[in-house]
N, C-alpha and C. Protein backbone atom coordinates (compact mmCIF):
# COMPACT_ATOMS: atom_id res chain seq x y z
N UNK A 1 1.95 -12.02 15.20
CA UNK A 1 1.34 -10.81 14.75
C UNK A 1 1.01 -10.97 13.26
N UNK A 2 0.03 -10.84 13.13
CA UNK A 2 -0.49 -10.65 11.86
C UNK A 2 -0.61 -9.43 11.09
N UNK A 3 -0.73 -9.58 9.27
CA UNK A 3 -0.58 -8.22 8.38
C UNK A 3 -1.88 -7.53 9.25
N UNK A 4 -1.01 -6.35 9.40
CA UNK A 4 -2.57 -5.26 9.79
C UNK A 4 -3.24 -5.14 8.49
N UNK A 5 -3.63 -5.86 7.46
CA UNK A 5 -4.51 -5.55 5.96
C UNK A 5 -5.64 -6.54 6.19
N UNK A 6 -4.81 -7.56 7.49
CA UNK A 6 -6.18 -8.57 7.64
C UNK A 6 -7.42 -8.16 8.35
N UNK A 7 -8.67 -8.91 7.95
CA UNK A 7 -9.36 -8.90 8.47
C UNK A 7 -11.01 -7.75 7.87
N UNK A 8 -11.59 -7.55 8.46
CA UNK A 8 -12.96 -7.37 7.49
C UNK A 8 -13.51 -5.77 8.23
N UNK A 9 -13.84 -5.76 6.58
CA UNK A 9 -14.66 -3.73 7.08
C UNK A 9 -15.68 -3.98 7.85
N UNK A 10 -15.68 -2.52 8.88
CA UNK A 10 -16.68 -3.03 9.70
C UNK A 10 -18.40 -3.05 8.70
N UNK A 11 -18.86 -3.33 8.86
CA UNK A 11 -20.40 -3.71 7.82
C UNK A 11 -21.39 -2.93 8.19
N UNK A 12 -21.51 -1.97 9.30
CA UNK A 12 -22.46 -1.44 10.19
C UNK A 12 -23.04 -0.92 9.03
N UNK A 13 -24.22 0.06 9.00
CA UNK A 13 -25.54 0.33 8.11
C UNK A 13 -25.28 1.58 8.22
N UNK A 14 -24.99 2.73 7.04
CA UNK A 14 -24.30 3.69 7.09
C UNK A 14 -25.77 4.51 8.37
N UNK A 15 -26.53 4.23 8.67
CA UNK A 15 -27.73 4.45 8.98
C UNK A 15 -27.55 4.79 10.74
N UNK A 16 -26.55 3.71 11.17
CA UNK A 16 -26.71 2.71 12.15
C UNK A 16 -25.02 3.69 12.89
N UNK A 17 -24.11 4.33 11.96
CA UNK A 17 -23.15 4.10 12.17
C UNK A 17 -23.20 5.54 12.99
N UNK A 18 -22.07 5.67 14.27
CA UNK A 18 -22.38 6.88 15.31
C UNK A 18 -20.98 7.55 14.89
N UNK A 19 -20.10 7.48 14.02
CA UNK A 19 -18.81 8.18 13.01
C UNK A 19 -19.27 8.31 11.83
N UNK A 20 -18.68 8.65 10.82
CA UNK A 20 -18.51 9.39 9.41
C UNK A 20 -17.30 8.15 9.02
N UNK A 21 -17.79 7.46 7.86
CA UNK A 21 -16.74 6.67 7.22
C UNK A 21 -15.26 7.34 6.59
N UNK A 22 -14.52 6.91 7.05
CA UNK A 22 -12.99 7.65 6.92
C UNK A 22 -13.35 7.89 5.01
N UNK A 23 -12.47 9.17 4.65
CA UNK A 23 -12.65 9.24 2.95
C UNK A 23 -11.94 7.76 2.50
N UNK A 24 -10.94 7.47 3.10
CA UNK A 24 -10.24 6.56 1.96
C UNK A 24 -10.63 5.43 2.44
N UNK A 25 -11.27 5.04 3.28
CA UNK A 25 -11.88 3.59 3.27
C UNK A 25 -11.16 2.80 4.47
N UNK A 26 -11.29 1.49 4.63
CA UNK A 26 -10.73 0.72 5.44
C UNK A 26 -9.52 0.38 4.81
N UNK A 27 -8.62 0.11 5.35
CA UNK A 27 -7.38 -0.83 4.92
C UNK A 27 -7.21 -2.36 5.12
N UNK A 28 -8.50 -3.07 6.03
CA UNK A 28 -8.94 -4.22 5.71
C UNK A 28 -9.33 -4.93 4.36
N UNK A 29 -8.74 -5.94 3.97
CA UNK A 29 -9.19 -6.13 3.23
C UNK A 29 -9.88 -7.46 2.85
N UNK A 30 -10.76 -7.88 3.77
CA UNK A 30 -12.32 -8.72 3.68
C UNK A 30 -11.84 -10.24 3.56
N UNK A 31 -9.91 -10.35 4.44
CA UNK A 31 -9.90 -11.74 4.07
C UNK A 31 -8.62 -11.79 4.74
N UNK A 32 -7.55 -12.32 5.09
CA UNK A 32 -6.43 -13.00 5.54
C UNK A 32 -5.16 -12.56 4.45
N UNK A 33 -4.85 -11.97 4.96
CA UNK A 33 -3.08 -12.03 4.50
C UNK A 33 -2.31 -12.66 5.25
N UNK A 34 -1.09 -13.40 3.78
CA UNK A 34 -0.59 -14.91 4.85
C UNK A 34 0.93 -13.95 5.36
N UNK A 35 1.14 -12.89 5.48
CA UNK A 35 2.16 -12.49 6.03
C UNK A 35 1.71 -12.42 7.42
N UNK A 36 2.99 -12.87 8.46
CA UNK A 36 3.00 -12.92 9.47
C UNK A 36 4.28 -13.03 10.30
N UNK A 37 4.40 -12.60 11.45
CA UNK A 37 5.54 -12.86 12.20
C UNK A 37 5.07 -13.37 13.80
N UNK A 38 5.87 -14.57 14.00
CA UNK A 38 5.86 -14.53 15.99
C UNK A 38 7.04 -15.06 15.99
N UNK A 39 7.47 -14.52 17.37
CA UNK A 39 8.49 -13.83 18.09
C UNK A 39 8.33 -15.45 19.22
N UNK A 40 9.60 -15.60 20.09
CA UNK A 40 9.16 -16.55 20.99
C UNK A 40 10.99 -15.60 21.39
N UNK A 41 10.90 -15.56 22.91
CA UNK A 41 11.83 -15.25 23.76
C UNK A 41 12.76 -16.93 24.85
N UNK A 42 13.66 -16.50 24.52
CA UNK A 42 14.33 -18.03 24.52
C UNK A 42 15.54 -18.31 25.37
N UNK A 43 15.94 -18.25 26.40
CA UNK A 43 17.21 -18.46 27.03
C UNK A 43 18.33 -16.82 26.69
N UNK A 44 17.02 -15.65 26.88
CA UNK A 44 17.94 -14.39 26.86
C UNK A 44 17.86 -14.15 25.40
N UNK A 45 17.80 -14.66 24.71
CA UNK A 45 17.40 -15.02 22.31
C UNK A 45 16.45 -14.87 22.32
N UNK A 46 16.09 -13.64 21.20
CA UNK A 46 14.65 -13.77 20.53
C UNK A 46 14.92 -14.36 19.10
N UNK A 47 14.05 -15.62 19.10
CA UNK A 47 13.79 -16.39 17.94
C UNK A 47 12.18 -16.03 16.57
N UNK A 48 12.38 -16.04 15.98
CA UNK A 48 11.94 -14.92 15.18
C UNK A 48 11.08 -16.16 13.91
N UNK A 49 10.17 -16.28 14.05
CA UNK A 49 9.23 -17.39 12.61
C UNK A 49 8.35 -16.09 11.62
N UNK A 50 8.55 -16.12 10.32
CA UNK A 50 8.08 -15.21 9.68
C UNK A 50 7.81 -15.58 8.49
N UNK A 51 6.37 -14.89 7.53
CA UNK A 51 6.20 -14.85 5.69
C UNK A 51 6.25 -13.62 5.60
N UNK A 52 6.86 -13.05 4.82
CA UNK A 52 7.18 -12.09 4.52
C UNK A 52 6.15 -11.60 3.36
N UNK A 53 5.31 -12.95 2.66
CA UNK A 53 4.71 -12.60 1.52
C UNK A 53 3.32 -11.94 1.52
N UNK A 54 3.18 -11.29 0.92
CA UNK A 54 1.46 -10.55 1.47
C UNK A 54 0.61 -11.14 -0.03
N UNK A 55 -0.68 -11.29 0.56
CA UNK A 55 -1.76 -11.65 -0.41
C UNK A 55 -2.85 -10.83 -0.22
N UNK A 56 -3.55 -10.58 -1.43
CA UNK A 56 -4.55 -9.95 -1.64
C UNK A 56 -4.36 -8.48 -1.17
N UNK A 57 -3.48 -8.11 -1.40
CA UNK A 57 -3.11 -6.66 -1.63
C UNK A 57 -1.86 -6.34 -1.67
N UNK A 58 -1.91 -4.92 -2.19
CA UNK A 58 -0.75 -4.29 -2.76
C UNK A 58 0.16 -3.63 -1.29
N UNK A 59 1.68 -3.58 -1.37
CA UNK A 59 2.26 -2.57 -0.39
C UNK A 59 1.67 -1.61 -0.68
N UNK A 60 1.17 -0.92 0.35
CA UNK A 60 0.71 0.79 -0.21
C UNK A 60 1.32 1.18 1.32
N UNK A 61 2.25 2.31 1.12
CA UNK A 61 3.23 2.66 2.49
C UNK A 61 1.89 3.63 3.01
N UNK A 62 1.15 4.03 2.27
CA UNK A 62 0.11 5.46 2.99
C UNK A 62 -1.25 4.54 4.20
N UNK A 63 -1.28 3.38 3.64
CA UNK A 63 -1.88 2.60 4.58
C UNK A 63 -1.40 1.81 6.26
N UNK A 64 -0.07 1.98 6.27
CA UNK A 64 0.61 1.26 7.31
C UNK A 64 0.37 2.03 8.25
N UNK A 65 0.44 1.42 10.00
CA UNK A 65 -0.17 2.80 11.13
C UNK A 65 1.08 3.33 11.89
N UNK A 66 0.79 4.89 11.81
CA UNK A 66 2.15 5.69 12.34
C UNK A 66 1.67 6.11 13.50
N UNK A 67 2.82 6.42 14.36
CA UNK A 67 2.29 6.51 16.09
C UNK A 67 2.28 7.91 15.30
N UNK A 68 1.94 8.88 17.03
CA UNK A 68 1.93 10.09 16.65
C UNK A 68 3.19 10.71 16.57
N UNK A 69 4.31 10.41 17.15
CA UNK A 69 5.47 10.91 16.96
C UNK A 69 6.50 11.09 15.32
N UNK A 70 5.77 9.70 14.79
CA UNK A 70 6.31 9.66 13.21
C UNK A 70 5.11 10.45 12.69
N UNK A 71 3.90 10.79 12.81
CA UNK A 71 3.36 11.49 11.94
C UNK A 71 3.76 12.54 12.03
N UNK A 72 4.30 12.93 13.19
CA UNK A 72 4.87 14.56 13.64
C UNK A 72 6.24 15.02 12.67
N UNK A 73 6.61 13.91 13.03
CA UNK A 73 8.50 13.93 12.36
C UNK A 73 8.14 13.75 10.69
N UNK A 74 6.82 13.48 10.09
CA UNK A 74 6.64 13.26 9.04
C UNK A 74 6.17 14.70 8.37
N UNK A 75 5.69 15.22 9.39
CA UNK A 75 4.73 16.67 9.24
C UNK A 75 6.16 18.23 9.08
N UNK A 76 6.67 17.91 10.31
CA UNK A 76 7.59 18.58 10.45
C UNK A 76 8.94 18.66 9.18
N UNK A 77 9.01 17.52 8.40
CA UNK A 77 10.06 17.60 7.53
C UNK A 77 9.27 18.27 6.18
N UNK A 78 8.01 17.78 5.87
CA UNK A 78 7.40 18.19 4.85
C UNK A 78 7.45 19.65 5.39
N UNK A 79 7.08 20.05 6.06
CA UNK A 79 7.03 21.44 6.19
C UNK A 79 8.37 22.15 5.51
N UNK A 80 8.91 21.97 6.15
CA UNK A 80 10.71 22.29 6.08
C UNK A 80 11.09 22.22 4.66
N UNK A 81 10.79 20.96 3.70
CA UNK A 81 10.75 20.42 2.48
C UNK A 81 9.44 21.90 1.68
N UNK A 82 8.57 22.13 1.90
CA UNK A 82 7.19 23.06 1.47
C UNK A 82 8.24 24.33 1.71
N UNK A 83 9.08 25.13 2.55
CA UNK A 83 9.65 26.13 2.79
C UNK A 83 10.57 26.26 1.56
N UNK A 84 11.42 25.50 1.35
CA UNK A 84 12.78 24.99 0.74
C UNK A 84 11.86 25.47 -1.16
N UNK A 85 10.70 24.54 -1.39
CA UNK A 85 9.60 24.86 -2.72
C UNK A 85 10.09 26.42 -2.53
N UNK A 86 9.19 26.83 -1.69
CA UNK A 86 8.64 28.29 -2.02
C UNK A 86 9.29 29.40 -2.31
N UNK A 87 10.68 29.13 -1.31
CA UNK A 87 11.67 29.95 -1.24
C UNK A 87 12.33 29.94 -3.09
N UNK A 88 12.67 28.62 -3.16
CA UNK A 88 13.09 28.74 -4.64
C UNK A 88 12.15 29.04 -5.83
N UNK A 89 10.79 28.87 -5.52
CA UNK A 89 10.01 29.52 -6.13
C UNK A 89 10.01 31.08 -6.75
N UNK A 90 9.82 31.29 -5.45
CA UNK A 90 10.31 33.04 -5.41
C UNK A 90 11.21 33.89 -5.98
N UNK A 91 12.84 32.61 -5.51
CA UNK A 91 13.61 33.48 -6.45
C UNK A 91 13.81 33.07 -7.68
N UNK A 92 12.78 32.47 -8.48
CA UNK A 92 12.55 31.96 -9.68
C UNK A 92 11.90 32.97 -10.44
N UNK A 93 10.71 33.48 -9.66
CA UNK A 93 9.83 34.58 -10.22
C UNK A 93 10.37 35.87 -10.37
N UNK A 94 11.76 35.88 -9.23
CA UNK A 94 11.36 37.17 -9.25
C UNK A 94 12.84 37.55 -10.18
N UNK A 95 13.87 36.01 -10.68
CA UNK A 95 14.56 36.24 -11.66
C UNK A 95 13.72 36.55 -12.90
N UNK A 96 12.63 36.25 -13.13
CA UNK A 96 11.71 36.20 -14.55
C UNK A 96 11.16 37.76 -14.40
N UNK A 97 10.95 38.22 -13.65
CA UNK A 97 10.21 39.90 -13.48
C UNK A 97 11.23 40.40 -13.95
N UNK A 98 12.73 40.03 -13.68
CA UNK A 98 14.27 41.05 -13.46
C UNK A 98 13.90 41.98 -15.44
């Protein structure tokens, strides 16, 4: 398995194209990253060959792909986290009115 960063934007002709280009762009980035992992299953052992090192780009965690269940569990805590703001917000303001 290879870095999901590999590999090239699609090039289509904004003209040509039957979607709307995502705002933030591709996360391809127009060339090979040497990080990689394969797996080989072995007498009941999974044996494990890996680079851990990435090229030609930065970790950026907002680029990596989340099923829908982690975007949910991601959605759901921010929420919870946005409640927790407001609430102390409130009784911030409404110590400052007192």
């Amino acid at each position: 398995m290879l870095c999901h960063r590999t590999g090239y934007e699609n090039g289509v002709d904004i003209l040509q194209r039957k979607r709307l280009i995502k705002q933030k762009g591709s996360c391809k980035i127009n060339g090979t990253c040497t990080a990689y992992i394969i797996t080989k299953e072995m007498d009941g052992k999974i044996n494990a060959h890996y680079s851990s090192t990435h090229f030609g780009h930065q970790l950026d965690v907002g680029l990596l792909p989340l099923s829908k269940d982690d975007k949910n569990l991601i959605v759901s805590k921010c929420k919870v986290h946005l409640k927790k703001i407001i609430v102390s917000q409130k009784l911030c303001y409404s110590q400052i009115r007192l």
